[in-house]
N, C-alpha and C. Protein backbone atom coordinates (compact mmCIF):
# COMPACT_ATOMS: atom_id res chain seq x y z
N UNK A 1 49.87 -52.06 29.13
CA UNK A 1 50.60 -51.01 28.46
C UNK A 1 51.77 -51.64 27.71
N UNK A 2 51.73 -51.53 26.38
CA UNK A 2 53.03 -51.91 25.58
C UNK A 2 54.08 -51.51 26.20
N UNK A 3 55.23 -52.55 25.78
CA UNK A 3 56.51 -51.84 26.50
C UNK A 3 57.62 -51.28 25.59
N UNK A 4 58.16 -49.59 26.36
CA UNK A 4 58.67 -49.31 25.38
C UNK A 4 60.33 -49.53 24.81
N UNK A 5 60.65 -49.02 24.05
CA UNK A 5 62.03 -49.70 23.42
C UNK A 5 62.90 -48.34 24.28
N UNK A 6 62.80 -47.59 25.15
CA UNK A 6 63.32 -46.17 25.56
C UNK A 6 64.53 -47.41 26.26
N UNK A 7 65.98 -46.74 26.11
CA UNK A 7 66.97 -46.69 27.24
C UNK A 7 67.02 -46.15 28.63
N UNK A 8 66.61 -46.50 29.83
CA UNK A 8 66.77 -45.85 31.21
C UNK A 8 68.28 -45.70 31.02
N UNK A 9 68.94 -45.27 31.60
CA UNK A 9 70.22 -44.66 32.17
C UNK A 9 70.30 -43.77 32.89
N UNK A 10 69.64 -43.86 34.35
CA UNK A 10 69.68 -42.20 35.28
C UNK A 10 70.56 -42.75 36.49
N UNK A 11 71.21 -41.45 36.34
CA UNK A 11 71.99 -41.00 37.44
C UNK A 11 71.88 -40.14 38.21
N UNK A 12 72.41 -40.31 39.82
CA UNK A 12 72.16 -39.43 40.01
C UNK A 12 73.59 -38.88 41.12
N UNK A 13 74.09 -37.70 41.16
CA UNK A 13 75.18 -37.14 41.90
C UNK A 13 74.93 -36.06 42.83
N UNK A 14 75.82 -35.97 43.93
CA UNK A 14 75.66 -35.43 44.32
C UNK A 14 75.29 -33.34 44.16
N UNK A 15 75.17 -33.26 43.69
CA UNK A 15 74.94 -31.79 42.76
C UNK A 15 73.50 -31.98 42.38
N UNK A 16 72.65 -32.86 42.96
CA UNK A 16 71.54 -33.21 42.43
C UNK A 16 71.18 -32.52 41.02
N UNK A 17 71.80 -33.74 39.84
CA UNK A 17 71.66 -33.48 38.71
C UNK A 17 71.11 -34.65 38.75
N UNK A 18 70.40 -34.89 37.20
CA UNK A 18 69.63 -36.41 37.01
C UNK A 18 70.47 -36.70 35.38
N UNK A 19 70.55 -37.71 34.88
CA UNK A 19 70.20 -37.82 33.28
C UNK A 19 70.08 -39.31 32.98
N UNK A 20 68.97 -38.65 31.40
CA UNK A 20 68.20 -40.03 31.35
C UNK A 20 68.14 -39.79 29.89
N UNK A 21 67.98 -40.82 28.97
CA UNK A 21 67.93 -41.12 27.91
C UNK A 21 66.79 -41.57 27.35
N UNK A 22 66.15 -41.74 26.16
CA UNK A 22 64.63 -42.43 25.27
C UNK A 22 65.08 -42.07 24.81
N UNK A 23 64.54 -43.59 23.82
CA UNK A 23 64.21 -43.03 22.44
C UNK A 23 62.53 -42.70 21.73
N UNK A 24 63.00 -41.87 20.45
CA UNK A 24 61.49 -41.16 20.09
C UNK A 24 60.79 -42.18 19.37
N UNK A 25 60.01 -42.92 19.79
CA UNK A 25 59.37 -44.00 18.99
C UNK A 25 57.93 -44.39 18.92
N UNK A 26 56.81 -44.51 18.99
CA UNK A 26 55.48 -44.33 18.24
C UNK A 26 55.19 -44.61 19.58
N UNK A 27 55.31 -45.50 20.91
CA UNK A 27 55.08 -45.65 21.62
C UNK A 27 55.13 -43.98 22.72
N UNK A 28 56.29 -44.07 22.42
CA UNK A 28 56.74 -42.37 23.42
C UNK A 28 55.73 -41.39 22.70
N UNK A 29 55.09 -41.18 21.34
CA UNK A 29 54.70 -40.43 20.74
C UNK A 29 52.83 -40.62 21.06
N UNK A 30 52.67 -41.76 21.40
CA UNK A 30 51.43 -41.90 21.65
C UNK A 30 51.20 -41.41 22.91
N UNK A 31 51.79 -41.76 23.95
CA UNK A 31 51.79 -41.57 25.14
C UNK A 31 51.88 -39.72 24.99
N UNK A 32 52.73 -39.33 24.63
CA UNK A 32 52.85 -37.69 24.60
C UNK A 32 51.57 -37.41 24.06
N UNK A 33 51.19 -37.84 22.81
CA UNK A 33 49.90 -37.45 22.42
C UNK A 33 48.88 -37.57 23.40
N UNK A 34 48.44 -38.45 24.34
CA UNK A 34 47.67 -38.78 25.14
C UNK A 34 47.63 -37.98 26.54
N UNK A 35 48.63 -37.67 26.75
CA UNK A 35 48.90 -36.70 27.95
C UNK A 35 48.25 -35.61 27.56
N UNK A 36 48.99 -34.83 26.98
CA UNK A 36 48.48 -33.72 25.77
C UNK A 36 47.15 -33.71 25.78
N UNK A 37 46.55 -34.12 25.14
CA UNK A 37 45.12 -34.23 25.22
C UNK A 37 44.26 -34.04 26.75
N UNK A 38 44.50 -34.99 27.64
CA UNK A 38 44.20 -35.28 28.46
C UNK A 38 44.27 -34.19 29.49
N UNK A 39 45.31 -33.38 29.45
CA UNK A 39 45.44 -31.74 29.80
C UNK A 39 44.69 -30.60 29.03
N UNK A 40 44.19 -30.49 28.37
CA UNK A 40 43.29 -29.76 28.00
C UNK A 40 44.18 -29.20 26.48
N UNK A 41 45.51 -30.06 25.97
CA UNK A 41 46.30 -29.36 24.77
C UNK A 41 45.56 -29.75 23.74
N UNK A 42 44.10 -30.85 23.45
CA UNK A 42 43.77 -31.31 22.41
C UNK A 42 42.70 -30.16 21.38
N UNK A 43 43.25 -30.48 20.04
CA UNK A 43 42.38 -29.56 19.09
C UNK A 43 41.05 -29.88 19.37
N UNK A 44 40.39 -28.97 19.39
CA UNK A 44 38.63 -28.96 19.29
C UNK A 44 38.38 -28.81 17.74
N UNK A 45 37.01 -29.81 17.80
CA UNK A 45 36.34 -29.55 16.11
C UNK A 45 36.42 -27.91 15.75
N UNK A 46 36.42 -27.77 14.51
CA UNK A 46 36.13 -26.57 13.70
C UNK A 46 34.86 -26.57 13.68
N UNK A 47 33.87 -26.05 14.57
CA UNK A 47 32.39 -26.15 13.96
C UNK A 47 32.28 -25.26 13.37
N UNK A 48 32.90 -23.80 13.35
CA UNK A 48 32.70 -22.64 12.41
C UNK A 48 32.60 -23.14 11.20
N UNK A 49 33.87 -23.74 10.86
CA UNK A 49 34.04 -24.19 9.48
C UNK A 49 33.05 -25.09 8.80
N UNK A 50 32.62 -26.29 9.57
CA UNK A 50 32.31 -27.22 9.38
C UNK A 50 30.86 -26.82 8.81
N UNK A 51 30.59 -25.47 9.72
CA UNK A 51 28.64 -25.08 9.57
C UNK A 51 29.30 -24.63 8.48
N UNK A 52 29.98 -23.91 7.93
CA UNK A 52 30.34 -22.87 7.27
C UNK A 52 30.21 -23.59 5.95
N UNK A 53 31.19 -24.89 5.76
CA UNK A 53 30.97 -25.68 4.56
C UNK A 53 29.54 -26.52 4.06
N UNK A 54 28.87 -26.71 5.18
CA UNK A 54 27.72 -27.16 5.05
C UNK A 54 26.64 -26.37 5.01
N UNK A 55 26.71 -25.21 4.95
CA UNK A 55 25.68 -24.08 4.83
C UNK A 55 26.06 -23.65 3.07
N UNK A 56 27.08 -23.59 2.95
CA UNK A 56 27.49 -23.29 1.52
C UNK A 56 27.51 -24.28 0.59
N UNK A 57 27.35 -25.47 1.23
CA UNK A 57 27.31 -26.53 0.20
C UNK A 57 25.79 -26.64 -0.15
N UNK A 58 25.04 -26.30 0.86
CA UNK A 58 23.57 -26.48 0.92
C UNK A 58 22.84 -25.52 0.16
N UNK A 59 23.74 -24.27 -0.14
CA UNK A 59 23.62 -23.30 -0.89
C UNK A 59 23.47 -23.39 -2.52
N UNK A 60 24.55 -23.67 -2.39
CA UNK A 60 25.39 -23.92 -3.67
C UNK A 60 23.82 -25.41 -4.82
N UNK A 61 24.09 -26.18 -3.86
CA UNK A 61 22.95 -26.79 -4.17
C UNK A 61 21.64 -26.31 -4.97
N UNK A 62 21.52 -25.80 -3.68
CA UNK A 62 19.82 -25.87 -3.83
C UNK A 62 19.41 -24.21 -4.16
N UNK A 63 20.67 -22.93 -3.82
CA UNK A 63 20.10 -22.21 -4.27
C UNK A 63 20.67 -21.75 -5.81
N UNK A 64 22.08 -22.04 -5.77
CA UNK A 64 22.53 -21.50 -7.34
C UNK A 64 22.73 -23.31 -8.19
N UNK A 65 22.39 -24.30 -7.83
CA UNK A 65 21.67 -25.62 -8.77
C UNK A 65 23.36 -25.72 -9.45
N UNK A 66 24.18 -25.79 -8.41
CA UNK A 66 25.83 -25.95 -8.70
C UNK A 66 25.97 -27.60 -7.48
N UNK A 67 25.58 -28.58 -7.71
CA UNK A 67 25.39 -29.78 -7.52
C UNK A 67 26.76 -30.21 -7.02
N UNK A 68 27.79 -29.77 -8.57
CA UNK A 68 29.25 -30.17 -7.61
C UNK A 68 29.86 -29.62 -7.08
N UNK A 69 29.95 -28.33 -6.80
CA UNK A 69 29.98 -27.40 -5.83
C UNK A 69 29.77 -27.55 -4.62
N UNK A 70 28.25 -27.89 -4.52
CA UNK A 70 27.99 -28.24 -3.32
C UNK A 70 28.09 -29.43 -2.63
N UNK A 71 28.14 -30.85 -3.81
CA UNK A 71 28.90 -31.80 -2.94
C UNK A 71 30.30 -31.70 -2.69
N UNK A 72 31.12 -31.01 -3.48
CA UNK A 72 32.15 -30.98 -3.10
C UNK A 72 32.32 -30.30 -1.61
N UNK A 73 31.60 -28.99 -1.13
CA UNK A 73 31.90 -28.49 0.14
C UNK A 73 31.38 -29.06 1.22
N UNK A 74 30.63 -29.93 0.72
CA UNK A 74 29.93 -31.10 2.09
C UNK A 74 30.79 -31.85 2.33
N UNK A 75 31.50 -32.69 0.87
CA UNK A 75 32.35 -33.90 1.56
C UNK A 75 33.61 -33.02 2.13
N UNK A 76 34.05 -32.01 2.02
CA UNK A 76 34.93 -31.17 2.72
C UNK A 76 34.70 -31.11 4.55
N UNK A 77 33.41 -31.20 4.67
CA UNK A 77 32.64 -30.85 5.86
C UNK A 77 33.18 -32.19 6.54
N UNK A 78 33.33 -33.33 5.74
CA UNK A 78 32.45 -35.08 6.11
C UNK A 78 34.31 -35.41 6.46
N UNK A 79 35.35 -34.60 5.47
CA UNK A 79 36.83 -35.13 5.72
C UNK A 79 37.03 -34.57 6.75
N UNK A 80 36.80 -33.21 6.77
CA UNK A 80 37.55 -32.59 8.50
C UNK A 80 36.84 -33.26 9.40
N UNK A 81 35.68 -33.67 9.65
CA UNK A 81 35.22 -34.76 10.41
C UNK A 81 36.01 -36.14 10.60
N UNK A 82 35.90 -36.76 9.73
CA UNK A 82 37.15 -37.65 9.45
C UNK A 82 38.69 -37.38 10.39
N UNK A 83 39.27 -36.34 9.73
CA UNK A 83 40.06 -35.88 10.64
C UNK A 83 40.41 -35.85 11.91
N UNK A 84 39.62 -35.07 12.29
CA UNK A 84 39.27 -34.75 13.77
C UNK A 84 39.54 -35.70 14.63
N UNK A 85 38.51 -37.18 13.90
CA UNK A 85 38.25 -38.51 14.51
C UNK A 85 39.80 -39.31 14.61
N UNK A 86 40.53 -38.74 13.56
CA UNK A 86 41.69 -39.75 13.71
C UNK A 86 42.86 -39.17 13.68
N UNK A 87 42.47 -37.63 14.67
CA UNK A 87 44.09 -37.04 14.66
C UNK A 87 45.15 -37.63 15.40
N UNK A 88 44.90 -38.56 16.57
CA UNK A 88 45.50 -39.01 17.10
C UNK A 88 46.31 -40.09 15.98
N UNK A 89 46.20 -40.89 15.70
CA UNK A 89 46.71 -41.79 14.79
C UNK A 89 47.49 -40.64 13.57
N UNK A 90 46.99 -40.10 13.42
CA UNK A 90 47.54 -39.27 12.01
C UNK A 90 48.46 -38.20 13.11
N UNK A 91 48.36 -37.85 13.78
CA UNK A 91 49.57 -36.88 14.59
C UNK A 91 51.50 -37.61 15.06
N UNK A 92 50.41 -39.14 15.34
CA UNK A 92 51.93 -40.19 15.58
C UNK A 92 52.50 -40.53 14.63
N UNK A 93 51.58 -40.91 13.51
CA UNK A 93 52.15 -41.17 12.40
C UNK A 93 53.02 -40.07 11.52
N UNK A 94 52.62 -38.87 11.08
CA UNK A 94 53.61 -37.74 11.25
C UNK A 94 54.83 -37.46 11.69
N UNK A 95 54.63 -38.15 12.80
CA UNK A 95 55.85 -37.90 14.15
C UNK A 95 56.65 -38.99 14.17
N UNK A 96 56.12 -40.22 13.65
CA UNK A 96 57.28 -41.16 13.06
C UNK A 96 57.94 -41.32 11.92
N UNK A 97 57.44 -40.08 11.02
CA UNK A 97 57.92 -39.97 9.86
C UNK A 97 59.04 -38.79 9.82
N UNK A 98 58.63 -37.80 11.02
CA UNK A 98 59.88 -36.70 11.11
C UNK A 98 61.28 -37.29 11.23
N UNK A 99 62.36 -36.06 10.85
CA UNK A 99 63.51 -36.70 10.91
C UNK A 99 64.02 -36.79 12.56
N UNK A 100 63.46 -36.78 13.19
CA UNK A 100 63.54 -37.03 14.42
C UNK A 100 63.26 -38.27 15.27
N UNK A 101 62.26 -38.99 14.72
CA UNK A 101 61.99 -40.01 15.08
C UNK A 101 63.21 -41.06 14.95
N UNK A 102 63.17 -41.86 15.99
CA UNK A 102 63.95 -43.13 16.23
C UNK A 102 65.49 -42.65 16.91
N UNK A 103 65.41 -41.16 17.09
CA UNK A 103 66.43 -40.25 17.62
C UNK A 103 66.41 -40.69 19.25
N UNK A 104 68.04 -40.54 20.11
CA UNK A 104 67.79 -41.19 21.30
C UNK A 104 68.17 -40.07 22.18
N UNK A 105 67.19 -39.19 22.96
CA UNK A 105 66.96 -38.10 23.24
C UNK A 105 67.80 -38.11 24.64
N UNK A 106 68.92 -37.38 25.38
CA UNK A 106 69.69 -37.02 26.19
C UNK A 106 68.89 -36.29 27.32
N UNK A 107 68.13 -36.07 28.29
CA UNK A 107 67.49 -35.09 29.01
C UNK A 107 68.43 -35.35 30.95
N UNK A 108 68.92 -34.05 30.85
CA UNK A 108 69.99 -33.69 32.08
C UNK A 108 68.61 -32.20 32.78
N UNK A 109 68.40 -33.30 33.99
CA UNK A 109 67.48 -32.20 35.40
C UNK A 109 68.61 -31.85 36.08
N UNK A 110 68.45 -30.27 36.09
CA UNK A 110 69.81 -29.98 37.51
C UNK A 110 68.81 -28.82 38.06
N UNK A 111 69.38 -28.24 39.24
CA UNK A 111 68.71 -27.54 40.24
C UNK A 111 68.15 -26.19 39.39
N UNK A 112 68.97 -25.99 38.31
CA UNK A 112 68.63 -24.59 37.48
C UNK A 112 67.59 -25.01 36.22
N UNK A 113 67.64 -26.13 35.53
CA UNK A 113 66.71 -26.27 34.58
C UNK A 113 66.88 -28.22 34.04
N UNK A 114 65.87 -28.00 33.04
CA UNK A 114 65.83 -28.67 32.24
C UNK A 114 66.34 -28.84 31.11
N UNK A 115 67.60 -29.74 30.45
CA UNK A 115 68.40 -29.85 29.12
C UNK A 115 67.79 -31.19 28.44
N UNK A 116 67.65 -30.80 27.15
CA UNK A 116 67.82 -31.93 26.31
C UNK A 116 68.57 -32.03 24.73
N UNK A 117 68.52 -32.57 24.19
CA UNK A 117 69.90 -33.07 23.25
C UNK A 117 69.38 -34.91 22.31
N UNK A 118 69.27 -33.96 21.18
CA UNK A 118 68.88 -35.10 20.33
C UNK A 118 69.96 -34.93 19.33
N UNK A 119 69.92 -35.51 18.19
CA UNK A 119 70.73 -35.54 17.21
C UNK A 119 70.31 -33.91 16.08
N UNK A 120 69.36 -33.85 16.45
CA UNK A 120 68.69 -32.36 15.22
C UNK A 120 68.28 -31.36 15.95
N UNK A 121 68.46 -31.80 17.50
CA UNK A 121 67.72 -30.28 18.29
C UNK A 121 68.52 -30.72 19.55
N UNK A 122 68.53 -29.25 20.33
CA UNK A 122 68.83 -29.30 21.32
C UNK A 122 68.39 -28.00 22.32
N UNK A 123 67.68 -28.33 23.48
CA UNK A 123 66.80 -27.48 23.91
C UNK A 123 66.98 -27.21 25.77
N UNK A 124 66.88 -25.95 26.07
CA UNK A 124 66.98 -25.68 27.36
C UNK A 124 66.18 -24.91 27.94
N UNK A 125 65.52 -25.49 28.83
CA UNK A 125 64.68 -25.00 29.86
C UNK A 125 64.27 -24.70 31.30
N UNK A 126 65.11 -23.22 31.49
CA UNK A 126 65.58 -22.86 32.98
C UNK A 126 64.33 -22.69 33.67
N UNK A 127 63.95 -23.23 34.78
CA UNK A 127 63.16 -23.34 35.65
C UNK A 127 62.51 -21.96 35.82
N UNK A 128 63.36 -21.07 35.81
CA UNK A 128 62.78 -19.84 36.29
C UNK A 128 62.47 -18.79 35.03
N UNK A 129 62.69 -19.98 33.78
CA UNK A 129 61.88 -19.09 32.22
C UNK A 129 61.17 -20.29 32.09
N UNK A 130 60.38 -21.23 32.76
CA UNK A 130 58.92 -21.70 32.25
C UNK A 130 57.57 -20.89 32.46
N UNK A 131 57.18 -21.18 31.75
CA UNK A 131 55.78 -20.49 31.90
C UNK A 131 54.69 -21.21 33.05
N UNK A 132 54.84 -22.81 33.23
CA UNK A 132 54.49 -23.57 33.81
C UNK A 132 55.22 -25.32 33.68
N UNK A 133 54.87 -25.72 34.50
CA UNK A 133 55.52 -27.12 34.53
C UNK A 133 54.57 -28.41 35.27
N UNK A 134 54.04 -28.81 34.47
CA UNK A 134 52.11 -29.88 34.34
C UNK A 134 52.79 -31.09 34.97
N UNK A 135 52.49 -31.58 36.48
CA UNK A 135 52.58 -33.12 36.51
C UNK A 135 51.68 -33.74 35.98
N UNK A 136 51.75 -35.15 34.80
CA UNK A 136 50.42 -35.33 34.64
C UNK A 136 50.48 -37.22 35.32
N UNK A 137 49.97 -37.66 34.85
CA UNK A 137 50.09 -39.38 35.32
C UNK A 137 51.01 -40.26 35.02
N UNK A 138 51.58 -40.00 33.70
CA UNK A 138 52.67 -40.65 33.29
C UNK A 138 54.32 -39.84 32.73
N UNK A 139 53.82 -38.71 32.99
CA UNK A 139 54.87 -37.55 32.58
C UNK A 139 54.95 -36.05 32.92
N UNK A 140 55.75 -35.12 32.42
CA UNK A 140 55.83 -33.74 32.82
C UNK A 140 55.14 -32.79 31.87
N UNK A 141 54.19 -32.33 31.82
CA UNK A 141 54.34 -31.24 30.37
C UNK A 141 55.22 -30.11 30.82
N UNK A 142 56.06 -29.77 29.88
CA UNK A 142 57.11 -28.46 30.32
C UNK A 142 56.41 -27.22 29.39
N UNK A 143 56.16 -26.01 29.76
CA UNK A 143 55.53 -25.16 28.72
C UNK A 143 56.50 -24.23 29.10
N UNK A 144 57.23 -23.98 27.95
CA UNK A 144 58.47 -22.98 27.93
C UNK A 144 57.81 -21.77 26.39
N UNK A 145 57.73 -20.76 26.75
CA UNK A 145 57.13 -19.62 25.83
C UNK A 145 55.72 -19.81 25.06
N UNK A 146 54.65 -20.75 26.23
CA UNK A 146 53.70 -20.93 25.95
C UNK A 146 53.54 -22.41 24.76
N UNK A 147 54.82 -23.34 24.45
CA UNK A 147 54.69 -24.33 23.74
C UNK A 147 55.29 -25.56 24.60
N UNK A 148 54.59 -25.93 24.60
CA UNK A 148 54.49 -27.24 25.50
C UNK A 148 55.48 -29.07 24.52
N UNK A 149 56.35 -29.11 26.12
CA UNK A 149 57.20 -30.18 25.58
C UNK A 149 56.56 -31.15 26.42
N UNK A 150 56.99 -32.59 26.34
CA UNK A 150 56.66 -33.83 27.31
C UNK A 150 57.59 -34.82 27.47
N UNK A 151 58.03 -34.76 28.95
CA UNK A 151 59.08 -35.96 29.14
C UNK A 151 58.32 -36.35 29.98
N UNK A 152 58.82 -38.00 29.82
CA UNK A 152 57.67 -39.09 30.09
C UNK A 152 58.49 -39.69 31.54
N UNK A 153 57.89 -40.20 32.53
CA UNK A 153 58.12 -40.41 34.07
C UNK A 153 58.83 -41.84 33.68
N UNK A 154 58.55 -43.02 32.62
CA UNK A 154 59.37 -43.73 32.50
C UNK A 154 60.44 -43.96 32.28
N UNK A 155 61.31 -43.22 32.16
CA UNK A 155 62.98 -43.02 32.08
C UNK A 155 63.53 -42.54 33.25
N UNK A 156 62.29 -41.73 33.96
CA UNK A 156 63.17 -41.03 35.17
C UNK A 156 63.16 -42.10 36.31
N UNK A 157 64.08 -41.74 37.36
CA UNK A 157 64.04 -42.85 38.64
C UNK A 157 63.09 -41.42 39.43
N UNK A 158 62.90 -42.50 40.73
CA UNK A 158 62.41 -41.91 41.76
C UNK A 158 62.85 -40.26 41.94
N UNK A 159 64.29 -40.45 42.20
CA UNK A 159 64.69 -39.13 42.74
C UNK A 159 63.93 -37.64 41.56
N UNK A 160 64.32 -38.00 40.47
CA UNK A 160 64.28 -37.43 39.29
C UNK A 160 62.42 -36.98 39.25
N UNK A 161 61.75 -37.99 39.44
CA UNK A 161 59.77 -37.50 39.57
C UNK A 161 59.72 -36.61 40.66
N UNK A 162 60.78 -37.16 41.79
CA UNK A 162 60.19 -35.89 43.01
C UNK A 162 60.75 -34.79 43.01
N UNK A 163 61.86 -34.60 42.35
CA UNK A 163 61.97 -33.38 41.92
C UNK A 163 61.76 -32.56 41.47
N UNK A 164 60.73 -32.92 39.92
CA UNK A 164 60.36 -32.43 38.95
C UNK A 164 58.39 -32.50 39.88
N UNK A 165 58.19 -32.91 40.48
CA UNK A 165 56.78 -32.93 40.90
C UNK A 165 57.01 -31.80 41.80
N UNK A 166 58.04 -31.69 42.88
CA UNK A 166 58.10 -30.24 43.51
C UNK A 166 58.48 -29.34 42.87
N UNK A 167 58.88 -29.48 41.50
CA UNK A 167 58.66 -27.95 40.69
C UNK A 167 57.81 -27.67 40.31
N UNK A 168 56.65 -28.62 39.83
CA UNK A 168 56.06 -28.40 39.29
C UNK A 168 54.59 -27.84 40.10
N UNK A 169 54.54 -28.33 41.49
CA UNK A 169 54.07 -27.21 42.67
C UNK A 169 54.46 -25.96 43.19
N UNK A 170 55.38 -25.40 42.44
CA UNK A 170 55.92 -24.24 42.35
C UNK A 170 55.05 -22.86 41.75
């Protein structure tokens, strides 16, 4: 596993609070992507579409003799395929291009919720307004109003996973 460029800094006090620092960087973004997926958050093909363009391209063809028409809605068919195959790469890459990226993200666990604090956002998530809270292998998915965040288990210390793993058996 590459290693990432994230800052650890966790503490921990008595008030059992935690805080820990990363930064957002293609590595953290892959890994989120991968979790994600791996939980059941990944896009499924469009086959509607996909029959949809290839039935009309096949159309277009062969029944109204519109040739570019119909290759055009095939290779339409052949890119979202394309797609599909390389959303992962094209989702990180995106995500290193936001103005967010390379941002060094603040995240404070206390007994009432989850805080975090970047330079362009700043977000809070009280334990008792999640919708759910995903241990997965290398991180947390947090789903706060049905949209799902991911802080990653490598920044946190010990205390900080077993905490967040008994919430997340909650």
């Amino acid at each position: 596993m590459p290693q990432r460029t994230s800052m650890p800094s966790l503490e921990q006090n008595e008030n059992l609070s935690f805080q820990s620092q990363f930064k957002l960087d293609k590595a953290y973004y892959r890994e989120c992507f991968e979790e994600s997926e791996a939980n059941g958050l990944a896009v499924k093909p469009k086959y509607g579409l996909l029959v949809l363009l290839i039935t009309l391209g096949l159309f277009a063809i062969y029944g109204l003799q519109e040739h570019y028409v119909g290759n055009f809605l095939i290779l339409l068919a052949v890119v979202e395929c394309v797609a599909f195959y390389y959303r992962k790469a094209w989702w990180v890459i995106r995500q290193s291009y936001s103005r967010a990226a390379g941002n060094i993200v603040e995240v404070s666990i206390s007994k009432i919720g989850i805080n975090t604090k970047a330079t362009h956002a700043e977000f809070s998530y009280p334990f008792d307004d999640l919708d759910k809270l995903v241990e997965t292998n290398r991180g947390f998915l947090v789903f706060h109003q049905n949209k799902p965040s991911y802080i990653s288990k490598s920044g946190l210390n010990e205390g900080a996973i077993a905490f967040l793993s008994e919430q997340s058996q909650k």
